[in-house]
N, C-alpha and C. Protein backbone atom coordinates (compact mmCIF):
# COMPACT_ATOMS: atom_id res chain seq x y z
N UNK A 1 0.86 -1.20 0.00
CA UNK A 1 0.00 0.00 0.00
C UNK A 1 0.89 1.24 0.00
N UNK A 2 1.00 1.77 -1.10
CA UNK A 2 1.30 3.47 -0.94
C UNK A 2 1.08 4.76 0.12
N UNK A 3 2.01 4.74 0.65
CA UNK A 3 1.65 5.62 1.83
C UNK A 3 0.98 7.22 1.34
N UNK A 4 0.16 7.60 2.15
CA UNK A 4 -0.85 8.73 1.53
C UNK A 4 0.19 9.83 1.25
N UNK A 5 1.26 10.59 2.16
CA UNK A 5 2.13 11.48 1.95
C UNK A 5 3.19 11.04 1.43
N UNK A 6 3.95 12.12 0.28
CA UNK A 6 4.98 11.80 -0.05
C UNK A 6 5.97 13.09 -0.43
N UNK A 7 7.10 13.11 0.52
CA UNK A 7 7.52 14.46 0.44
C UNK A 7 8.64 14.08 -0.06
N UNK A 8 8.83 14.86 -1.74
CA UNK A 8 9.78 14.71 -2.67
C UNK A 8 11.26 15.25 -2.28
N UNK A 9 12.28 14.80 -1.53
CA UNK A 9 13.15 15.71 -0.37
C UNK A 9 14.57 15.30 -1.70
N UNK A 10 14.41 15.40 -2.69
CA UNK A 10 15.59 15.46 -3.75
C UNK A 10 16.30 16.37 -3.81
N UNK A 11 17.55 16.76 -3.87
CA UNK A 11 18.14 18.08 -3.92
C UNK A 11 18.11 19.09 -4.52
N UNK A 12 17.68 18.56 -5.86
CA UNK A 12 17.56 19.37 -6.79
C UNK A 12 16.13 20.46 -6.73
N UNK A 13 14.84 19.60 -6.37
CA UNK A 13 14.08 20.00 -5.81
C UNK A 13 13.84 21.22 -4.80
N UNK A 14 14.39 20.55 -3.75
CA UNK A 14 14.49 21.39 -2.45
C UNK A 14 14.85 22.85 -2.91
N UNK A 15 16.17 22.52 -3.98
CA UNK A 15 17.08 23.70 -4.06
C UNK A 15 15.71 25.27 -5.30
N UNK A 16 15.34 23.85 -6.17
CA UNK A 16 15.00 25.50 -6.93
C UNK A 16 13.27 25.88 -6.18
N UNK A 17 13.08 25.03 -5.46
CA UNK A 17 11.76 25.81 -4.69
C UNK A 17 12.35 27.00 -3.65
N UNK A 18 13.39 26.70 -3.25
CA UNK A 18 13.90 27.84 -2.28
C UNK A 18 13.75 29.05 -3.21
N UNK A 19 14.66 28.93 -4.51
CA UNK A 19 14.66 29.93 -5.30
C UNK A 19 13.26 30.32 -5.57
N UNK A 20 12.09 29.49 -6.05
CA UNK A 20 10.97 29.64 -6.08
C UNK A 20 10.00 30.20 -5.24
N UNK A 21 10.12 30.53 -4.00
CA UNK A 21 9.45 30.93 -2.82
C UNK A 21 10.04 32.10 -2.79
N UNK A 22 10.64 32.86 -2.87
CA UNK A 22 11.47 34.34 -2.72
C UNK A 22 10.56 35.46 -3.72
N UNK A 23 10.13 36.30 -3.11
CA UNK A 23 9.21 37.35 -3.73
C UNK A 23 9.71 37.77 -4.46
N UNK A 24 10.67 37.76 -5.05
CA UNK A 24 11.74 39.10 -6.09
C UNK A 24 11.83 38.59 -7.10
N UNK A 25 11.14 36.84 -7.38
CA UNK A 25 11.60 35.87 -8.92
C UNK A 25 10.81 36.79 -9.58
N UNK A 26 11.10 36.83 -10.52
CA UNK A 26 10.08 37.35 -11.79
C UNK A 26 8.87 36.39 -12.17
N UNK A 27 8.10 36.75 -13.27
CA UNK A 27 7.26 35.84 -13.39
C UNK A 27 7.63 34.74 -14.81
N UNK A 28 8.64 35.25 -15.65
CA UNK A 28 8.97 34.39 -16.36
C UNK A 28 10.12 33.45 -15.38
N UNK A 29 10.61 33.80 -14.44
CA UNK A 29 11.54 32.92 -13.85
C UNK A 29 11.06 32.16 -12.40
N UNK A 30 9.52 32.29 -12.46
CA UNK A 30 8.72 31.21 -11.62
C UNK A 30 8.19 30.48 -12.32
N UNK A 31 7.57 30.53 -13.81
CA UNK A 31 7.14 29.82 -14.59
C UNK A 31 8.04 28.48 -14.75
N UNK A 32 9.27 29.04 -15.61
CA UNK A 32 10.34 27.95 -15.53
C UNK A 32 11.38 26.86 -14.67
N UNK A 33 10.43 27.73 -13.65
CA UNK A 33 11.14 26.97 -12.40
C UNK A 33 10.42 25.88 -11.78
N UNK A 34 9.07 26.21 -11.96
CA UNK A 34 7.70 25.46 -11.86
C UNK A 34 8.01 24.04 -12.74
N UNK A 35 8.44 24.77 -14.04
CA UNK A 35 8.12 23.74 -14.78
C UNK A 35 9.52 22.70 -14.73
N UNK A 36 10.55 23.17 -14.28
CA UNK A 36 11.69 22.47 -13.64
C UNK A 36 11.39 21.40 -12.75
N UNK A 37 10.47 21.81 -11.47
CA UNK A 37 10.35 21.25 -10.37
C UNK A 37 9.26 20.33 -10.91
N UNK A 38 8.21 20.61 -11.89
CA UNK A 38 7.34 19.48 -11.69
C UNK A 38 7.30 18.43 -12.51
N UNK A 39 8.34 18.71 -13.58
CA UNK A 39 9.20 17.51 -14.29
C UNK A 39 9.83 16.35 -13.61
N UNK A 40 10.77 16.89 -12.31
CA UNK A 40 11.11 16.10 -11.27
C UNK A 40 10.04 15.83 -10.16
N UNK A 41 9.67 16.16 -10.21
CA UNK A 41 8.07 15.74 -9.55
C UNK A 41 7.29 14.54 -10.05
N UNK A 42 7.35 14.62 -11.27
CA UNK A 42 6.95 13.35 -11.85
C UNK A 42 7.17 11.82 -11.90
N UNK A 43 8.99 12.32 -11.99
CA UNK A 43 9.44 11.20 -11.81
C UNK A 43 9.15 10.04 -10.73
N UNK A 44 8.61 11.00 -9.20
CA UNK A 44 8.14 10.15 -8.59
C UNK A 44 6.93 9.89 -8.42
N UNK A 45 5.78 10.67 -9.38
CA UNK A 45 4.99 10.06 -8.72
C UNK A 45 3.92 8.79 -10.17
N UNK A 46 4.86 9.16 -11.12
CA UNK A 46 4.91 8.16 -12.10
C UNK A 46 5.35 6.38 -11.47
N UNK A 47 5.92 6.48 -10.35
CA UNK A 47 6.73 5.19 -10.47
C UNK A 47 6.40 4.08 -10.33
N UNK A 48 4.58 4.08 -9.92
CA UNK A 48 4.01 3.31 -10.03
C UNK A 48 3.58 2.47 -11.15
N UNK A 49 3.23 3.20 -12.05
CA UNK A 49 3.03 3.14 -13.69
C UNK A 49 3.42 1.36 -13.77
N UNK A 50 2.50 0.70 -14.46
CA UNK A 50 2.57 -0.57 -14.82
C UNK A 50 3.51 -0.87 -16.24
N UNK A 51 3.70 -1.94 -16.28
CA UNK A 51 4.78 -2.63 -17.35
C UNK A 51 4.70 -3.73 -17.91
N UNK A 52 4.82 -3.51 -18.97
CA UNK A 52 5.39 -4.91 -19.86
C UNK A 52 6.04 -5.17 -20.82
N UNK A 53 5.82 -6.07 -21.47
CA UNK A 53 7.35 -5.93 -22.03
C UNK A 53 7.13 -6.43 -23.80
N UNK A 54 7.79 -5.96 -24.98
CA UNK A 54 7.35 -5.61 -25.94
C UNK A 54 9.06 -5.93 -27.10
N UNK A 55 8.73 -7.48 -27.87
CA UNK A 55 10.38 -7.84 -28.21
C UNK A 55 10.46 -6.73 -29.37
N UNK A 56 11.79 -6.24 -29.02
CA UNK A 56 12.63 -4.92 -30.49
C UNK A 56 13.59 -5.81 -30.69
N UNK A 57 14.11 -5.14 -31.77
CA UNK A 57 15.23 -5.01 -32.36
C UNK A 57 16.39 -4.20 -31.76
N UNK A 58 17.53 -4.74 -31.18
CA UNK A 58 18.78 -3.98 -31.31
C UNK A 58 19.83 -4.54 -32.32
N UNK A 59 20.71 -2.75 -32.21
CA UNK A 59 21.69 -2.92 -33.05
C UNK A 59 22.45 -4.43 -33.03
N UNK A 60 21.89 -5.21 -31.93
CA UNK A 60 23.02 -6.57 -31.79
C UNK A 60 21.92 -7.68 -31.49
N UNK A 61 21.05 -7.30 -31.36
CA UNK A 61 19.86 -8.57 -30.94
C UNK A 61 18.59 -8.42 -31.14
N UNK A 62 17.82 -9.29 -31.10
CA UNK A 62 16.42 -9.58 -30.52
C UNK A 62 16.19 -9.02 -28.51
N UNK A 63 15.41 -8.26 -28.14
CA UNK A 63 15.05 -8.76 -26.89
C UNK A 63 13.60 -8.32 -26.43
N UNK A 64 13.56 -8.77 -25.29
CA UNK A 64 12.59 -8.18 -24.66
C UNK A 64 12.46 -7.22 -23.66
N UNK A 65 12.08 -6.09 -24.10
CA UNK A 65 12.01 -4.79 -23.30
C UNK A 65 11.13 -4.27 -23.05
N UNK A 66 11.13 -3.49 -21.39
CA UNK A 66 10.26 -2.80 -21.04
C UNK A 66 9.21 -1.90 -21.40
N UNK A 67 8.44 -1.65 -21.51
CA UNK A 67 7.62 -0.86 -22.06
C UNK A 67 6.11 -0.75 -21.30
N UNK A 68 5.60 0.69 -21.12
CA UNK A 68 4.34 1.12 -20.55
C UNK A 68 3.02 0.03 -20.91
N UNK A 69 2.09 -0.30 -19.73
CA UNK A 69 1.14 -1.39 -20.33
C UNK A 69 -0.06 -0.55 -19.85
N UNK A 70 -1.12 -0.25 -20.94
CA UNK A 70 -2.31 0.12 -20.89
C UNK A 70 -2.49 1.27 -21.56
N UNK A 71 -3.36 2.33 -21.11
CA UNK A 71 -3.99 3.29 -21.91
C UNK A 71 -3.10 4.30 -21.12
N UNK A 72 -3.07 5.59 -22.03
CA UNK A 72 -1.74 6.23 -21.23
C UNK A 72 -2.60 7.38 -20.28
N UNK A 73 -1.76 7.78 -19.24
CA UNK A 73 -2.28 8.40 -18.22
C UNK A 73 -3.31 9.73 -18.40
N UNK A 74 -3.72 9.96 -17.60
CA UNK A 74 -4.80 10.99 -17.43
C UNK A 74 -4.09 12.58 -16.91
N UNK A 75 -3.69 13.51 -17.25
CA UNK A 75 -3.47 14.13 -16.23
C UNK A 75 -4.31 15.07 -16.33
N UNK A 76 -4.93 15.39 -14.61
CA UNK A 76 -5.86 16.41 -15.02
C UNK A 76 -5.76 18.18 -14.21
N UNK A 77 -5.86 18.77 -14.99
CA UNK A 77 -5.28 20.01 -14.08
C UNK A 77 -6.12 21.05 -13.34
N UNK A 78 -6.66 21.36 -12.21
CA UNK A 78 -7.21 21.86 -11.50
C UNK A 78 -7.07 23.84 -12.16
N UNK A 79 -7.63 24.11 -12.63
CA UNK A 79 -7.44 25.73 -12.94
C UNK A 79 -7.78 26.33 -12.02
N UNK A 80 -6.58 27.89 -12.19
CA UNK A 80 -5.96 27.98 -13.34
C UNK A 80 -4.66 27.81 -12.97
N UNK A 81 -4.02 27.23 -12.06
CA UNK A 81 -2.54 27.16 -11.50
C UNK A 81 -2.30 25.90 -11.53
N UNK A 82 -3.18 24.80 -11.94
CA UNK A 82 -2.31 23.70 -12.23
C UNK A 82 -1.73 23.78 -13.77
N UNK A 83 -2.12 24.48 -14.42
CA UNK A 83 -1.44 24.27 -15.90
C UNK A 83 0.18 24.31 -15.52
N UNK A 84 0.27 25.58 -14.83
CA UNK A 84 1.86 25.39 -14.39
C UNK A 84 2.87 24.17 -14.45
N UNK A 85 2.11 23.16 -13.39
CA UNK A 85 2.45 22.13 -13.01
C UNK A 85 2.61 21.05 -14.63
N UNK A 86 1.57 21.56 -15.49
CA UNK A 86 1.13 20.31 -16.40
C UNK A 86 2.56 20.73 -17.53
N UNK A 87 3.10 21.78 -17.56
CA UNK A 87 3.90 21.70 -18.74
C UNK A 87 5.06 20.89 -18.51
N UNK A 88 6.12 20.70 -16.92
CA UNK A 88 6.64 19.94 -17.01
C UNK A 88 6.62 18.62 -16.68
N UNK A 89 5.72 18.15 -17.04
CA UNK A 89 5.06 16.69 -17.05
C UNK A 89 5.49 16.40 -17.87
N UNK A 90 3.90 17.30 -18.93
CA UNK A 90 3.81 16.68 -20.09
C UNK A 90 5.18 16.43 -21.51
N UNK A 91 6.26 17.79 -20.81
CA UNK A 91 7.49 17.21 -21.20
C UNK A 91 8.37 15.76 -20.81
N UNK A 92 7.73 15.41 -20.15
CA UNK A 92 8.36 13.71 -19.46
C UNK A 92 7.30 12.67 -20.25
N UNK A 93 6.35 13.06 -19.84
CA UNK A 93 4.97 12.25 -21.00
C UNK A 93 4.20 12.84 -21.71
N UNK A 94 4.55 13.04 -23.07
CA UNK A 94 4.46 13.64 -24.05
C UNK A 94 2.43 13.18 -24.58
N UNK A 95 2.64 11.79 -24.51
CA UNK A 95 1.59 11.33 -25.05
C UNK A 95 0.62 10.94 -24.10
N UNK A 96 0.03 11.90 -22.98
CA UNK A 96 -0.68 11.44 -21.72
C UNK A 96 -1.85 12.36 -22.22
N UNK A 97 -2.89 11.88 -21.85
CA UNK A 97 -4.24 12.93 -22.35
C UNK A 97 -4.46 13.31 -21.09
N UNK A 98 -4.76 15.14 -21.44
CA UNK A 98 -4.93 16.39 -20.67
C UNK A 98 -6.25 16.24 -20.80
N UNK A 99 -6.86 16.91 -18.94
CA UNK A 99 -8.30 17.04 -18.94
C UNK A 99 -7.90 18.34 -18.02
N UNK A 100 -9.38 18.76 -17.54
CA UNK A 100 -9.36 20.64 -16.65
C UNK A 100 -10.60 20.31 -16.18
N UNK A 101 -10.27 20.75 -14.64
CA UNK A 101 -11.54 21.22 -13.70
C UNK A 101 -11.60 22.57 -13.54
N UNK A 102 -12.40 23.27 -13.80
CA UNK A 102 -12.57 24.62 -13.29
C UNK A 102 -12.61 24.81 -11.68
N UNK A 103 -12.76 25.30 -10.90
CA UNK A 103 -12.89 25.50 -9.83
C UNK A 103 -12.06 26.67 -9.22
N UNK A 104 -12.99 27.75 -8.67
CA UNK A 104 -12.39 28.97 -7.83
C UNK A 104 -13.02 28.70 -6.14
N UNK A 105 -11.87 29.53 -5.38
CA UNK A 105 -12.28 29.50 -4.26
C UNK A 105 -12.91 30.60 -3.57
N UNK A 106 -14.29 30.42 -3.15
CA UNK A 106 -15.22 31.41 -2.88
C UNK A 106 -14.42 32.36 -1.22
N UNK A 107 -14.21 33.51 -1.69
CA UNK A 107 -13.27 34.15 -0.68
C UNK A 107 -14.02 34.54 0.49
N UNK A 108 -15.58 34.37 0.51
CA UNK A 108 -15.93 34.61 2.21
C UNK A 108 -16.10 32.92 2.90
N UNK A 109 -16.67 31.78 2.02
CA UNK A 109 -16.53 30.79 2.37
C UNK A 109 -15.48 29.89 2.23
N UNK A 110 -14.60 29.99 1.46
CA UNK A 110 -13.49 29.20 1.27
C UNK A 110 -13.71 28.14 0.39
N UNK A 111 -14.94 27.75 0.34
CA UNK A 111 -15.34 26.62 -0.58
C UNK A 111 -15.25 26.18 -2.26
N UNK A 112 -15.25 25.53 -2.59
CA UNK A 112 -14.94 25.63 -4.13
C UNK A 112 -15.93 25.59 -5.13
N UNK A 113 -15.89 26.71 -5.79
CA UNK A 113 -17.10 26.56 -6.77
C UNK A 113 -16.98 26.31 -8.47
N UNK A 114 -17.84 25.36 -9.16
CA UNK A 114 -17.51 24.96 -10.34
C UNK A 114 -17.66 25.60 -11.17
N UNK A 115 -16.68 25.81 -12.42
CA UNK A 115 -17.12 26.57 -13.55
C UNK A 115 -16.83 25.83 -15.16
N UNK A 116 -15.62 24.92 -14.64
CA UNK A 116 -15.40 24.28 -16.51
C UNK A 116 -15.11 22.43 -15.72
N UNK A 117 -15.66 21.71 -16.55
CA UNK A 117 -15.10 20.21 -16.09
C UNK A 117 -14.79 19.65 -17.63
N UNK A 118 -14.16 19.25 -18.56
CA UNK A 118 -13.65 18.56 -19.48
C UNK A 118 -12.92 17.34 -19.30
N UNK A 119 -12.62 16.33 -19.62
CA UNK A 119 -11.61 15.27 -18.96
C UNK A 119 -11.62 14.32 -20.10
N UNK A 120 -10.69 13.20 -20.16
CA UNK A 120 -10.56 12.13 -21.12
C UNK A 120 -11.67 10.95 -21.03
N UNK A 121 -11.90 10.72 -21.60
CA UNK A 121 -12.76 8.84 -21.74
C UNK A 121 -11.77 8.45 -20.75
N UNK A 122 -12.55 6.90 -20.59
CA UNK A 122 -12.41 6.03 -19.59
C UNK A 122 -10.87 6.25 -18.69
N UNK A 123 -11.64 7.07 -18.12
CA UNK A 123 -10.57 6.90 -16.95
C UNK A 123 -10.87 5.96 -15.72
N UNK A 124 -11.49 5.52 -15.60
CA UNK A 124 -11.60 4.41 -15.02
C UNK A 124 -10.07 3.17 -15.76
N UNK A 125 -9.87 3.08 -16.45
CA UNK A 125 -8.42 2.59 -17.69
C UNK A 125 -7.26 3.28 -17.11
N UNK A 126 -7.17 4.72 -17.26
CA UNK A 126 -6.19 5.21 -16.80
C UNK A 126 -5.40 5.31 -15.55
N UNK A 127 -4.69 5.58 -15.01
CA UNK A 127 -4.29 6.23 -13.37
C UNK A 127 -3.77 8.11 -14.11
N UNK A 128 -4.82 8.52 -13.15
CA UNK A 128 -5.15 9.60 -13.38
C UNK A 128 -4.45 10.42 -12.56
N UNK A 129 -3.40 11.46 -12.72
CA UNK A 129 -2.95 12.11 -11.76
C UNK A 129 -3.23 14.04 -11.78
N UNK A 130 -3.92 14.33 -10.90
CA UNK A 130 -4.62 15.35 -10.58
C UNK A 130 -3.67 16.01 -9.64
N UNK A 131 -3.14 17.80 -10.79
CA UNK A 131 -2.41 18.37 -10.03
C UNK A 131 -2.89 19.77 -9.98
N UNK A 132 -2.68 20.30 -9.05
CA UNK A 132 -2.72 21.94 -8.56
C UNK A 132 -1.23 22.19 -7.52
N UNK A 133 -1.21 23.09 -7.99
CA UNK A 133 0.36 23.89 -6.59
C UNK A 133 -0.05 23.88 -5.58
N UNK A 134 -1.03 24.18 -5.29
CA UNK A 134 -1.13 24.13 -3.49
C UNK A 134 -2.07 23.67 -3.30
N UNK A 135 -1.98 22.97 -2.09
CA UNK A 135 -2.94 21.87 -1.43
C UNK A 135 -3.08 23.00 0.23
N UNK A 136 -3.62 23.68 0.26
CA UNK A 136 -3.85 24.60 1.50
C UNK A 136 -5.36 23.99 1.93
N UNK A 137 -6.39 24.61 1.99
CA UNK A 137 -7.59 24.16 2.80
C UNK A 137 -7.83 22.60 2.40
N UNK A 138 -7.64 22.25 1.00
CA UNK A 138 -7.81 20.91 0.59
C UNK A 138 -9.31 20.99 0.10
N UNK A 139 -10.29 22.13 0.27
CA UNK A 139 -11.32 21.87 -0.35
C UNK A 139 -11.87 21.56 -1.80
N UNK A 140 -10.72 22.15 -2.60
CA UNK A 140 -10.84 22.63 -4.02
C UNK A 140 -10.62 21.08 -4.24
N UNK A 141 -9.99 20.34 -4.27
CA UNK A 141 -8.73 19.08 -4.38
C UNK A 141 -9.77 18.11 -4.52
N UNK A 142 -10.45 18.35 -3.03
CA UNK A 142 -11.17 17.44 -2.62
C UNK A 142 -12.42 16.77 -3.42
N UNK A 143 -13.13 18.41 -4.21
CA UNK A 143 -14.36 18.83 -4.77
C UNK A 143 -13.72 17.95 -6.32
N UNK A 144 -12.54 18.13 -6.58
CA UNK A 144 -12.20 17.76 -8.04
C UNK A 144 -11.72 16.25 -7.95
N UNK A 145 -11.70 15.48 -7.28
CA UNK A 145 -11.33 14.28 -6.58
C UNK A 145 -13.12 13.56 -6.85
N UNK A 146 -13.74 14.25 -5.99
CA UNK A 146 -15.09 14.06 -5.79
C UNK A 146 -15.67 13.44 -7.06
N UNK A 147 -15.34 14.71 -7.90
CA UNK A 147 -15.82 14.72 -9.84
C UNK A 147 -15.81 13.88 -10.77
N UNK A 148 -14.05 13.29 -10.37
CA UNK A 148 -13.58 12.46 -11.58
C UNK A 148 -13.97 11.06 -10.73
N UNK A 149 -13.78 10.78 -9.56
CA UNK A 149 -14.51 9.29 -9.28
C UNK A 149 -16.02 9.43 -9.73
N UNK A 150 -16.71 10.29 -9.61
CA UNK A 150 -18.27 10.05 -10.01
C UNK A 150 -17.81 9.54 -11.77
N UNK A 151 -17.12 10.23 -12.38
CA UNK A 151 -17.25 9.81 -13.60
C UNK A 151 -16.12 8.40 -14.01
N UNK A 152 -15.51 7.97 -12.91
CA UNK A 152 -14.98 6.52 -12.96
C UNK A 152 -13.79 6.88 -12.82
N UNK A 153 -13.07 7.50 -12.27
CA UNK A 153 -11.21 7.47 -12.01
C UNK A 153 -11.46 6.75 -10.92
N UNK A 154 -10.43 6.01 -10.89
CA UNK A 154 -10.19 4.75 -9.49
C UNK A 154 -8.82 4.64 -8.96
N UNK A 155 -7.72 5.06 -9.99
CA UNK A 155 -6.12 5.00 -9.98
C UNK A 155 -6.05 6.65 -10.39
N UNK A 156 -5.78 7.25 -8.98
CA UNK A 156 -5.42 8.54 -8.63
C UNK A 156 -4.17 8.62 -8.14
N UNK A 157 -3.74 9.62 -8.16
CA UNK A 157 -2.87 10.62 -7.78
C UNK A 157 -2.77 12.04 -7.19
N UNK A 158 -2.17 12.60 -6.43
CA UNK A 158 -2.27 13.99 -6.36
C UNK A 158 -1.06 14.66 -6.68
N UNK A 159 -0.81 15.70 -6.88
CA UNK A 159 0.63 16.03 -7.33
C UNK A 159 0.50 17.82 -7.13
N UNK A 160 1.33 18.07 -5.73
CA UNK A 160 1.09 19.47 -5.52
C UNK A 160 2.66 20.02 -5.39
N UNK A 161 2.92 21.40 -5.29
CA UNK A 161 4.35 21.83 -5.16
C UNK A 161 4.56 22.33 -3.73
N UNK A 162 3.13 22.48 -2.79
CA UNK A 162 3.52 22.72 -1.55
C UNK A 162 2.41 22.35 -0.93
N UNK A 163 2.30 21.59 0.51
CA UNK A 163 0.41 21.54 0.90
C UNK A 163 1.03 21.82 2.16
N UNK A 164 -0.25 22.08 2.98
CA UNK A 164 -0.41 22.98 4.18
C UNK A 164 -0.95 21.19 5.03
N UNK A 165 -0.83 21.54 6.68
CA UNK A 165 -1.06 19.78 7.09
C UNK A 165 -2.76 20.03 7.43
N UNK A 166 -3.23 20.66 7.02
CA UNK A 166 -4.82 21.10 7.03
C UNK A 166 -5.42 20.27 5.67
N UNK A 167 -4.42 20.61 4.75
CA UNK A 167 -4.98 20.16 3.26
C UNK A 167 -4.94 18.67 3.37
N UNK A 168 -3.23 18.67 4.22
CA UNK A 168 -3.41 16.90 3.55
C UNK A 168 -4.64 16.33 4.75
N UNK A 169 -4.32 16.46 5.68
CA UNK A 169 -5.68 16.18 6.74
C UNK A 169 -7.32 15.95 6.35
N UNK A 170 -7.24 16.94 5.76
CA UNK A 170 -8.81 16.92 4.43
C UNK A 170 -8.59 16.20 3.47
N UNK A 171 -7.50 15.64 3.45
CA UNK A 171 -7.59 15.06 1.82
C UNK A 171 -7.43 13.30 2.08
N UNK A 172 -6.70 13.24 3.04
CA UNK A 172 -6.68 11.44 4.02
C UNK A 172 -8.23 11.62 4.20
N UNK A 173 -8.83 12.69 5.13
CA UNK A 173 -10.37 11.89 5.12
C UNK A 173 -10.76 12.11 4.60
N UNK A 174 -11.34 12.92 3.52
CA UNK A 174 -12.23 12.49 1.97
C UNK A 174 -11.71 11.35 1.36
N UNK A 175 -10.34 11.19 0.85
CA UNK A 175 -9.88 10.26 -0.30
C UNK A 175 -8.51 9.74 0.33
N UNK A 176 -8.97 8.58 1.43
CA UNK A 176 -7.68 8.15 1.87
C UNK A 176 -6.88 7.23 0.52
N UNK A 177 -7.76 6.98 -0.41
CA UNK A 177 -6.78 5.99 -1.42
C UNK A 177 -6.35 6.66 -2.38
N UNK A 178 -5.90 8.06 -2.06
CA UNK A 178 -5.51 9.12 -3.01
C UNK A 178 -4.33 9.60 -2.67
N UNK A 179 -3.33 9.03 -2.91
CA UNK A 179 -1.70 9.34 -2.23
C UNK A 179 -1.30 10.77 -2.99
N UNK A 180 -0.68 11.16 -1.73
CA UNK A 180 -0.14 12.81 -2.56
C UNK A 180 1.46 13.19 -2.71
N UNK A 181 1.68 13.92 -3.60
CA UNK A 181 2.99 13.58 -3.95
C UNK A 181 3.56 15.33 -3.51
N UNK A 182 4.16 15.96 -2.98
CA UNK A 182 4.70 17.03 -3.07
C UNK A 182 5.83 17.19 -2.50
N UNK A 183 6.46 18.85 -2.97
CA UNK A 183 7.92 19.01 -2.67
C UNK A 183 8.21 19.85 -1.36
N UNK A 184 7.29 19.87 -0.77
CA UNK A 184 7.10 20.49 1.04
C UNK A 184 5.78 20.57 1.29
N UNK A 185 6.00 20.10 2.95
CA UNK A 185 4.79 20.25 3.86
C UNK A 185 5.08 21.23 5.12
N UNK A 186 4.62 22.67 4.11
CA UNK A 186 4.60 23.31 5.23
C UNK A 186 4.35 23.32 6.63
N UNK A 187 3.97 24.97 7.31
CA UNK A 187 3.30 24.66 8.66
C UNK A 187 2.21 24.79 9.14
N UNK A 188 1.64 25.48 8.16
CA UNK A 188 0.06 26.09 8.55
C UNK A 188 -0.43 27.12 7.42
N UNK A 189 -1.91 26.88 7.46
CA UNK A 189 -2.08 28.21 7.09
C UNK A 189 -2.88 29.59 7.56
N UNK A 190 -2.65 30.31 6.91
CA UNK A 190 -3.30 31.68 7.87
C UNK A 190 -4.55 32.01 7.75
N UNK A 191 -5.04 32.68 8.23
CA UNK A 191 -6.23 33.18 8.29
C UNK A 191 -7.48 33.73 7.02
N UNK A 192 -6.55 33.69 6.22
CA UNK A 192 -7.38 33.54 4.57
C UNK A 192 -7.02 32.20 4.13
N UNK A 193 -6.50 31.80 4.14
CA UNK A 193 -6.39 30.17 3.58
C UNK A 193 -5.31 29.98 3.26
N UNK A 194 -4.22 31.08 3.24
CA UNK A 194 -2.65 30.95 2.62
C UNK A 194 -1.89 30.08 3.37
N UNK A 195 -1.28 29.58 2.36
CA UNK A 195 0.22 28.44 3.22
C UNK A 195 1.23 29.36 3.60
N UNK A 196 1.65 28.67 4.72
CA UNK A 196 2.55 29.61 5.34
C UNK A 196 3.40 28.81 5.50
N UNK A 197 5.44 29.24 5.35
CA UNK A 197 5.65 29.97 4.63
C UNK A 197 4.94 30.02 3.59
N UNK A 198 4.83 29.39 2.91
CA UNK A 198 4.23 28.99 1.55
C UNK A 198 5.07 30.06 0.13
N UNK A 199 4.32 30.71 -0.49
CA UNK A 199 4.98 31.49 -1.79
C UNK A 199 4.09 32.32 -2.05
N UNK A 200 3.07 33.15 -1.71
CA UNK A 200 2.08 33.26 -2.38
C UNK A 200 1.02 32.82 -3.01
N UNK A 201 0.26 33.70 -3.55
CA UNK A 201 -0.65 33.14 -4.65
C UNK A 201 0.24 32.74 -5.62
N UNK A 202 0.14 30.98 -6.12
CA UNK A 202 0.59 30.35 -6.97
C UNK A 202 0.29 31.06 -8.86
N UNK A 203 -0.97 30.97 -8.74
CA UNK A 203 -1.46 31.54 -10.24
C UNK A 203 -1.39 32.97 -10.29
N UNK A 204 -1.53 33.87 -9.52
CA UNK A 204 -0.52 35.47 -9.21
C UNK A 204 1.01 35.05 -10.17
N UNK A 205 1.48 34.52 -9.50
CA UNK A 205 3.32 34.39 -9.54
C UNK A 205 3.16 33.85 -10.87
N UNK A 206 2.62 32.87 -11.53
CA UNK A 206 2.58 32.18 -12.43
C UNK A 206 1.91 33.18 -13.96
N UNK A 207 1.08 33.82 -13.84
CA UNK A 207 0.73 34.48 -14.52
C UNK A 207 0.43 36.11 -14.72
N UNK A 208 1.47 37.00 -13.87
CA UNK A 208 1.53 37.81 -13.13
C UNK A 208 0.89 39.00 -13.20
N UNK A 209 -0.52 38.56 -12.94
CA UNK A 209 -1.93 39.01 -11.99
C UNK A 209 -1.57 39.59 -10.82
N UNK A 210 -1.04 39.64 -9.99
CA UNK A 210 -0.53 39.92 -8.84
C UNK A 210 -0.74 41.21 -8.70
């Protein structure tokens, strides 16, 4: 069994989120840094990914080699700050079909409200990995979690760049079979819903709205 938290503590990681959390990055040099970190992000939370094996040709033989078994992954991106996350993926898996939840967070209730849902066929087939940057209240996560099992995802994922222990707390009891993958677990968050330290507004920094 996959343990529900998973804190990506790689060096490389660690190192350009530091750079990434500092108010002074620009916004083209949070973008690319994003998309740095969630390339290596992938790597682990891909590693489940099933296998089999498929005989080639080499320059010296016949063999039998590894190769991906089934329909290729789902990834689906929580708007508008998971796109961030989705470009350096989809540079690692080129051929994974993209889906989008709309969802904003209502600023006197905190709650998440729907506005766009699109997603791939049978995902119920796929393992579907559902990312946004921050996992803070966990409501939004939760609501888009909610969505894609009604419409048959069963092999989830979560994939965030920072969560608050409120989010993951909400997110073990809604969807304990929903393991989460990120590159820090902060300490809290504040009194509007922000992670603290945290970075800011993720889609601010990312698209610089701010």
């Amino acid at each position: 069994m996959m343990q529900h938290l998973t804190v990506v503590d790689h060096p490389l990681v660690q190192h350009k989120l530091s750079i990434l959390r500092q108010k002074d990055v620009s916004t083209a040099g949070f973008r690319r840094l994003l998309r740095e970190i969630s390339l290596l992000l992938a790597y682990e939370v891909t590693r489940e990914l099933e296998l089999t094996t498929m005989r080639i040709q080499t320059p010296m033989c016949e063999m039998d080699a590894p190769t991906l078994e089934g329909k290729k992954l789902a990834l689906i991106s929580i708007l508008r700050a998971g796109n961030g996350l989705m470009d350096g993926i989809l540079e690692l898996i080129p051929g994974a079909r993209v889906g989008f939840v709309g969802l904003y967070r209502d600023p006197e209730t905190l709650k998440p409200v729907e506005y766009y849902y699109k997603v791939p066929r049978e995902l119920d087939a796929r393992m579907t990995i559902v990312v946004d940057p921050m996992l803070a209240t966990g409501n939004s996560s939760v609501a888009a979690i909610d969505m894609l099992k009604e419409r048959g995802a069963v092999n989830m994922r979560f994939l965030c760049l920072l969560a608050a222990p409120e989010g993951v707390d909400r997110m073990r009891e809604a969807h304990p079979d929903v393991p989460i993958f990120t590159a820090a677990l902060d300490e809290r968050l504040d009194d509007h819903g922000y992670i603290v330290p945290g970075l800011g507004d993720a889609g601010d920094r990312m698209f610089g709205t701010k």
